[in-house]
PDB file of N, CA and C in Angstrom:
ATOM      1  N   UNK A   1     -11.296-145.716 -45.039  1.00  0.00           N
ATOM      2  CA  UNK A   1     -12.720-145.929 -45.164  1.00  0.00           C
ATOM      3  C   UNK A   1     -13.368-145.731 -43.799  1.00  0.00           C
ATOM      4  N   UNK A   2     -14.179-145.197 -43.829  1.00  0.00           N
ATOM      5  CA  UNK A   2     -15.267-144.798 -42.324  1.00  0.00           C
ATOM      6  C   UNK A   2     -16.522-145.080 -43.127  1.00  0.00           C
ATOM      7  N   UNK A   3     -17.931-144.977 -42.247  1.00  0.00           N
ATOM      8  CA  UNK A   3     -19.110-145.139 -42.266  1.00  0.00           C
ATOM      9  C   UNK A   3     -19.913-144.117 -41.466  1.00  0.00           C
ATOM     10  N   UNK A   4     -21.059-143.256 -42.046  1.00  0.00           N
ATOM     11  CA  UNK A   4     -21.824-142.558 -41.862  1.00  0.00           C
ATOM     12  C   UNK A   4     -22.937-143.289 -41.176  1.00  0.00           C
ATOM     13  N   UNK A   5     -23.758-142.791 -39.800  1.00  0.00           N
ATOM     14  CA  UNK A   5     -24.930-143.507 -39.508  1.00  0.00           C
ATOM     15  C   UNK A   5     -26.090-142.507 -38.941  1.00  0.00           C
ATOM     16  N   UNK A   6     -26.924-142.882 -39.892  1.00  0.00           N
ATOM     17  CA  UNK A   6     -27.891-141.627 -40.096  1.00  0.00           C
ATOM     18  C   UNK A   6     -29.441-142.621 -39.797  1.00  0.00           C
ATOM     19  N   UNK A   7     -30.525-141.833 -39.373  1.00  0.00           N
ATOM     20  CA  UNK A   7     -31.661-142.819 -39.289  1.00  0.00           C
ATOM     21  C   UNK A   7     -32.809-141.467 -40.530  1.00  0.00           C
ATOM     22  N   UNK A   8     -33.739-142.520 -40.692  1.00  0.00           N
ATOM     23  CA  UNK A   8     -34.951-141.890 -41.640  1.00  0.00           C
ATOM     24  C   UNK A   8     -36.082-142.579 -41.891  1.00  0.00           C
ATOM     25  N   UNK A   9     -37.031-142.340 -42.393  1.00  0.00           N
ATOM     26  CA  UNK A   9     -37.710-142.713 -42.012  1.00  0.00           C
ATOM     27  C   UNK A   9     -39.011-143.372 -43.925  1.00  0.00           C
ATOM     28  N   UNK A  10     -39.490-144.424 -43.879  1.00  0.00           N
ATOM     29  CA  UNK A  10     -39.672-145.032 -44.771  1.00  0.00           C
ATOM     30  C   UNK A  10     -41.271-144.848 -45.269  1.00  0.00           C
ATOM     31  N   UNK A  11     -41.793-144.269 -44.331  1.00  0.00           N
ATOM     32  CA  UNK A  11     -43.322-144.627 -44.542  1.00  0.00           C
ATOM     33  C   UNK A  11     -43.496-142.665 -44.865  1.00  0.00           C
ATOM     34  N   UNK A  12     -44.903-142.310 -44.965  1.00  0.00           N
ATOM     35  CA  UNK A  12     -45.241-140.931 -44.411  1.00  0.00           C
ATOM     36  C   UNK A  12     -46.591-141.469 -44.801  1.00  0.00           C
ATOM     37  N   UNK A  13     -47.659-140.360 -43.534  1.00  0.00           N
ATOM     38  CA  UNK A  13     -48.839-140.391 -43.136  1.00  0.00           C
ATOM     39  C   UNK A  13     -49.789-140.059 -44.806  1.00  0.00           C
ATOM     40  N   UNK A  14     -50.651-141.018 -44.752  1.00  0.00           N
ATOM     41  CA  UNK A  14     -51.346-140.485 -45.858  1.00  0.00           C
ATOM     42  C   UNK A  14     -52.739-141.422 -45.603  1.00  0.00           C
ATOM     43  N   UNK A  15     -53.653-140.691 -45.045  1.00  0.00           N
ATOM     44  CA  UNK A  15     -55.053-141.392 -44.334  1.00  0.00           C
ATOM     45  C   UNK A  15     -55.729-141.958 -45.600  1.00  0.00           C
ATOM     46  N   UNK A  16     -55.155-141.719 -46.776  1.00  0.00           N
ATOM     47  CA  UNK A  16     -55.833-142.223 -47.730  1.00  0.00           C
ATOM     48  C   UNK A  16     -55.611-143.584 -48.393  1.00  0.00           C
ATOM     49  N   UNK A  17     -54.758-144.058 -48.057  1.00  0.00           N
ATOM     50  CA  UNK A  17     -53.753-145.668 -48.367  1.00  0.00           C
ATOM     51  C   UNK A  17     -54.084-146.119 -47.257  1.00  0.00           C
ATOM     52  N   UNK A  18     -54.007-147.549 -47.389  1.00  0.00           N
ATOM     53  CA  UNK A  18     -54.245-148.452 -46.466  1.00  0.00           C
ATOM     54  C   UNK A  18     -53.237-148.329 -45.579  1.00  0.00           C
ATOM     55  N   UNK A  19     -53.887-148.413 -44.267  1.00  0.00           N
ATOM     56  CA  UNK A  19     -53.158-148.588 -42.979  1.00  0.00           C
ATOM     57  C   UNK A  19     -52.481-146.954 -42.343  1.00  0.00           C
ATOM     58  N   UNK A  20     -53.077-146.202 -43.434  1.00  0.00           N
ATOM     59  CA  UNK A  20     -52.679-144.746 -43.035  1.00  0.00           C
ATOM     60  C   UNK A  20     -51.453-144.037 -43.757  1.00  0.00           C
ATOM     61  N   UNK A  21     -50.543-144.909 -44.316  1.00  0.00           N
ATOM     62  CA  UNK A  21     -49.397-144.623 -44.641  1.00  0.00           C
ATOM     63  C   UNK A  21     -49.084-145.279 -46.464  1.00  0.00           C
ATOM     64  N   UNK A  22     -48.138-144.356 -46.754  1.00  0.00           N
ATOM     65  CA  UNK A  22     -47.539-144.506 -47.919  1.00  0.00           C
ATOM     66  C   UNK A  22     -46.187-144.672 -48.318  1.00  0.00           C
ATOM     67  N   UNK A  23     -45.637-145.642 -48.819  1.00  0.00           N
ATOM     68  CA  UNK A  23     -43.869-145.566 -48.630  1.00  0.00           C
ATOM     69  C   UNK A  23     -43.526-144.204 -49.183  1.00  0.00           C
ATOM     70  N   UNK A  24     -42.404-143.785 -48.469  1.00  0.00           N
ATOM     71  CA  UNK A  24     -41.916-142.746 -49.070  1.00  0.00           C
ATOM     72  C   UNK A  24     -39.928-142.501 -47.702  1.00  0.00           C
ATOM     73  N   UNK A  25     -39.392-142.333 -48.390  1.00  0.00           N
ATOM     74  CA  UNK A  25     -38.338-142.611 -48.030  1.00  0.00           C
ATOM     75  C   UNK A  25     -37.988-140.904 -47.477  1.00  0.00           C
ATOM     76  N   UNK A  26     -37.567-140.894 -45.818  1.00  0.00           N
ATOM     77  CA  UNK A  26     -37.180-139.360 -45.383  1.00  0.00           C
ATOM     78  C   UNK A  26     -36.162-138.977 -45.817  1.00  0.00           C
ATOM     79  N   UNK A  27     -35.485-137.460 -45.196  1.00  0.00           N
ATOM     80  CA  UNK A  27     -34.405-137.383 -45.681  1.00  0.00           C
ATOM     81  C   UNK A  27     -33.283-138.493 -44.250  1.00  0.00           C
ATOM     82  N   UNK A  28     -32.150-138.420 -44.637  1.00  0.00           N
ATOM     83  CA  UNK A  28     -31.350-138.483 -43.915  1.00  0.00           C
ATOM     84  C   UNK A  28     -30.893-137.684 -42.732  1.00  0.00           C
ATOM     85  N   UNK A  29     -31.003-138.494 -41.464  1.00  0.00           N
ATOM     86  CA  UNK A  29     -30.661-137.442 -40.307  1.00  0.00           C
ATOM     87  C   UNK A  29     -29.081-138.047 -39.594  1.00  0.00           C
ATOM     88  N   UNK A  30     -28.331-137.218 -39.669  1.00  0.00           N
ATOM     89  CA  UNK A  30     -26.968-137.819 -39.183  1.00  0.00           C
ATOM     90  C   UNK A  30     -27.162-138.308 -37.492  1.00  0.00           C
ATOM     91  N   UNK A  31     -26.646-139.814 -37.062  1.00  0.00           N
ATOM     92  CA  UNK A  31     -26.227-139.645 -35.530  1.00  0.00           C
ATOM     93  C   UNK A  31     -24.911-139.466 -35.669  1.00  0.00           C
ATOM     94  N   UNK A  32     -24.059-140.186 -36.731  1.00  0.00           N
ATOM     95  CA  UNK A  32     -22.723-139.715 -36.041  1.00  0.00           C
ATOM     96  C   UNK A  32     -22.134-139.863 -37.547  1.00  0.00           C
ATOM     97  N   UNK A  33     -20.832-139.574 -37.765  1.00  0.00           N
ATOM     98  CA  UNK A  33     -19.898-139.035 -38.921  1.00  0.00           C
ATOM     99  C   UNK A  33     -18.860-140.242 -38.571  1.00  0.00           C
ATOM    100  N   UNK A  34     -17.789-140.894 -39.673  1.00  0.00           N
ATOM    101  CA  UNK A  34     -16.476-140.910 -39.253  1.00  0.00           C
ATOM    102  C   UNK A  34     -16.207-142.047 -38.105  1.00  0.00           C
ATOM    103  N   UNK A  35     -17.561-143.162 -38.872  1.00  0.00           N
ATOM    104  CA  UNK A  35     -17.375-144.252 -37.470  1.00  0.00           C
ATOM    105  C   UNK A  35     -16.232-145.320 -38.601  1.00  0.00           C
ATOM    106  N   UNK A  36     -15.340-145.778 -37.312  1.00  0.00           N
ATOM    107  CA  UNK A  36     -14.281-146.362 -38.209  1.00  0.00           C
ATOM    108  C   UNK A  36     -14.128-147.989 -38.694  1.00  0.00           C
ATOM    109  N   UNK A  37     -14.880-148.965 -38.183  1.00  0.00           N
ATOM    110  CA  UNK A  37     -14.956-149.617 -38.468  1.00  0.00           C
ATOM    111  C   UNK A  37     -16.660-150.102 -38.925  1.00  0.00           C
ATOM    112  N   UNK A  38     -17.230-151.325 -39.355  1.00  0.00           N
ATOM    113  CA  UNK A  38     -18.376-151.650 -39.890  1.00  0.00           C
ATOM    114  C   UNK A  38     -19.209-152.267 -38.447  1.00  0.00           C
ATOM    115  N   UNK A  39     -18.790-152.672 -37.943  1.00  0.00           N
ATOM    116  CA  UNK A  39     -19.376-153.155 -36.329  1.00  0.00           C
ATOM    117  C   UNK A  39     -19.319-152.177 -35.626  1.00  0.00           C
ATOM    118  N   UNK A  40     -18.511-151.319 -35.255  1.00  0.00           N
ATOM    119  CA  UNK A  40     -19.351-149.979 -34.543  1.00  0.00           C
ATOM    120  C   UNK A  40     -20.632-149.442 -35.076  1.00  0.00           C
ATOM    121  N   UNK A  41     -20.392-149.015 -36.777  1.00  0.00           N
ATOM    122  CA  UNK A  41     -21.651-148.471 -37.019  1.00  0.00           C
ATOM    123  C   UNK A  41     -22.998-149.514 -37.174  1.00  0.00           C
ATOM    124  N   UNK A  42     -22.469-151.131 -37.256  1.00  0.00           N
ATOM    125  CA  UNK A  42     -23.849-151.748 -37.173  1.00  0.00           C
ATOM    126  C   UNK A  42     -24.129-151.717 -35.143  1.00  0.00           C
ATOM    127  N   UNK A  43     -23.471-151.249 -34.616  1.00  0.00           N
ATOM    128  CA  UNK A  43     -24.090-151.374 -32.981  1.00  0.00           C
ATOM    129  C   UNK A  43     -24.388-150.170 -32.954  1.00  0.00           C
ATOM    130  N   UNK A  44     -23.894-149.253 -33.157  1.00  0.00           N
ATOM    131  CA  UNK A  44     -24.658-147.810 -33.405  1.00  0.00           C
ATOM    132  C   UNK A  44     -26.286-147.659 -33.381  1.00  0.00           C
ATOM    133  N   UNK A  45     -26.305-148.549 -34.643  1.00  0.00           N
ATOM    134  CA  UNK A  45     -27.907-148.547 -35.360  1.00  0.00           C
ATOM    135  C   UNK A  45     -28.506-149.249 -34.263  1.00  0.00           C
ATOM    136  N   UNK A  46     -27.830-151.039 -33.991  1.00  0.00           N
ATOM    137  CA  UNK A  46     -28.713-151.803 -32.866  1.00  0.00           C
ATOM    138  C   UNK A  46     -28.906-150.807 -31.728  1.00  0.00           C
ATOM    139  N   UNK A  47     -27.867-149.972 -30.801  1.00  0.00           N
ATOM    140  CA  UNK A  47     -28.410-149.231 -29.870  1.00  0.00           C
ATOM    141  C   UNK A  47     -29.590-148.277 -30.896  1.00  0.00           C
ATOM    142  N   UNK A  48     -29.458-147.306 -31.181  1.00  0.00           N
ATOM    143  CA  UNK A  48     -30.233-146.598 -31.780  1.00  0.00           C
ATOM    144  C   UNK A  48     -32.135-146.998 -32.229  1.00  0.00           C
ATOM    145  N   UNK A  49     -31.911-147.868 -32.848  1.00  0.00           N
ATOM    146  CA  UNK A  49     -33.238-148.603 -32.784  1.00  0.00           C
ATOM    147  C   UNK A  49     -33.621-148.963 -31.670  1.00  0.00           C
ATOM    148  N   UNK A  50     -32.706-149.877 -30.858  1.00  0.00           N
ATOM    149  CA  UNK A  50     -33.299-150.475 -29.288  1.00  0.00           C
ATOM    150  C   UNK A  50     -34.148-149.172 -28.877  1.00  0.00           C
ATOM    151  N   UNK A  51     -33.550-147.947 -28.591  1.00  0.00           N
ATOM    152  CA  UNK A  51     -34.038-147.228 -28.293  1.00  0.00           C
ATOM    153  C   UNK A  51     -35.101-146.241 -28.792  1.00  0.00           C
ATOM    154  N   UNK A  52     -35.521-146.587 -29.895  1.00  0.00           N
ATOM    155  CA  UNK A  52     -36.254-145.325 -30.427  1.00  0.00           C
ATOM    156  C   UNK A  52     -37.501-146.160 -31.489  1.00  0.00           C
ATOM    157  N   UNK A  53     -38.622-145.864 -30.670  1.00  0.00           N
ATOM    158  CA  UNK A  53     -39.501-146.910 -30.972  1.00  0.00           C
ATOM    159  C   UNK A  53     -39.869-146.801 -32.490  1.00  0.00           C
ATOM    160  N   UNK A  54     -39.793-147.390 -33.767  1.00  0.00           N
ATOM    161  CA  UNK A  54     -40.229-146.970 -34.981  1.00  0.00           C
ATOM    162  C   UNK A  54     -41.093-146.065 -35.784  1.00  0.00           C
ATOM    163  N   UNK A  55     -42.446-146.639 -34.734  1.00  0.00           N
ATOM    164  CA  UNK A  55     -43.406-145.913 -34.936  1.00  0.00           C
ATOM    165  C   UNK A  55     -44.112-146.044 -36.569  1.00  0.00           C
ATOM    166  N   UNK A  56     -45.183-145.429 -37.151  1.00  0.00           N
ATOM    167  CA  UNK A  56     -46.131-145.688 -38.334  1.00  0.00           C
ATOM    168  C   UNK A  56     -45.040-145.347 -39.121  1.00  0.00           C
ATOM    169  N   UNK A  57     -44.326-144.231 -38.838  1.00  0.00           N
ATOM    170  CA  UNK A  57     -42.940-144.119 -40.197  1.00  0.00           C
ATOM    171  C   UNK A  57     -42.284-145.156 -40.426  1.00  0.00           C
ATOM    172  N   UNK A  58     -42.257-145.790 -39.610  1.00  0.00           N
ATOM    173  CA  UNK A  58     -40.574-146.994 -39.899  1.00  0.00           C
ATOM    174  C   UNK A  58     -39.334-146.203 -39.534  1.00  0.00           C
ATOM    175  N   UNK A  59     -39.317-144.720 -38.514  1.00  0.00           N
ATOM    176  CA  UNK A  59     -37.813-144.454 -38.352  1.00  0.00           C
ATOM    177  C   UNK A  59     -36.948-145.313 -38.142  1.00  0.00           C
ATOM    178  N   UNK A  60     -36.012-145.473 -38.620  1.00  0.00           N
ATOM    179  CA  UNK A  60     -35.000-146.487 -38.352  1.00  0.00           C
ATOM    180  C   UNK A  60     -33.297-146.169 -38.737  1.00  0.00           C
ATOM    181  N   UNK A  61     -32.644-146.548 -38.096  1.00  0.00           N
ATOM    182  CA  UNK A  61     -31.091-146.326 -38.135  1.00  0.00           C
ATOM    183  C   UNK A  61     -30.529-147.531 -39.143  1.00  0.00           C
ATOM    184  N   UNK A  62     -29.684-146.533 -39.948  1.00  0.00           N
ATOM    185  CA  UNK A  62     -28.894-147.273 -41.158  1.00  0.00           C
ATOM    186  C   UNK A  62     -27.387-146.758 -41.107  1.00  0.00           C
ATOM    187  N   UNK A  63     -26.600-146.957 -42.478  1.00  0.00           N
ATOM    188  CA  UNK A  63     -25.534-146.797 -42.144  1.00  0.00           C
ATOM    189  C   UNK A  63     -25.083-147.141 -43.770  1.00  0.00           C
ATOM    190  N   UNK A  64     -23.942-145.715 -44.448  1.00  0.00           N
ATOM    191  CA  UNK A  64     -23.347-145.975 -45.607  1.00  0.00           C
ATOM    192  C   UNK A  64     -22.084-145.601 -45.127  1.00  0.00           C
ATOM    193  N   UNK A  65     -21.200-146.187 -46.359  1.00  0.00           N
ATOM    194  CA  UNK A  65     -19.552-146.316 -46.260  1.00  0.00           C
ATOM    195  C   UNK A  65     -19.670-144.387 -46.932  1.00  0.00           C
ATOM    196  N   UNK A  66     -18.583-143.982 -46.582  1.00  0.00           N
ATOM    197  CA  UNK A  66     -18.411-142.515 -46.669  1.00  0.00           C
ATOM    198  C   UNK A  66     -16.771-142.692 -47.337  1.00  0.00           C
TER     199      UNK A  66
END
């Protein structure tokens, strides 16, 4: 068993809904393949988010079992 950790993004721009935005779920963007345990890929995501400000989308780093 490994874990995939990919970030995407939850919202998209739509000036016509409140607050500018509309849920809508991105595609999937890979950071990494083939992480081997479940605590690497949840520190993966914590670095990953630390670093990458959300923004009106909600980009954000997740993580499925592969």
């Amino acid at each position: 068993m490994s874990y995939k950790v990919f970030h995407r993004t939850f919202w998209k721009r739509n000036p016509s809904w409140p607050g500018g935005r509309e849920p809508a779920f991105g595609r999937k963007i890979t950071i990494r393949k083939n992480v081997p345990t479940i605590d690497q890929a949840r520190d993966i995501c914590r670095v990953w988010n630390a670093n990458h400000p959300e923004g009106l989308t909600a980009d954000r780093a997740e993580f499925t079992e592969t």
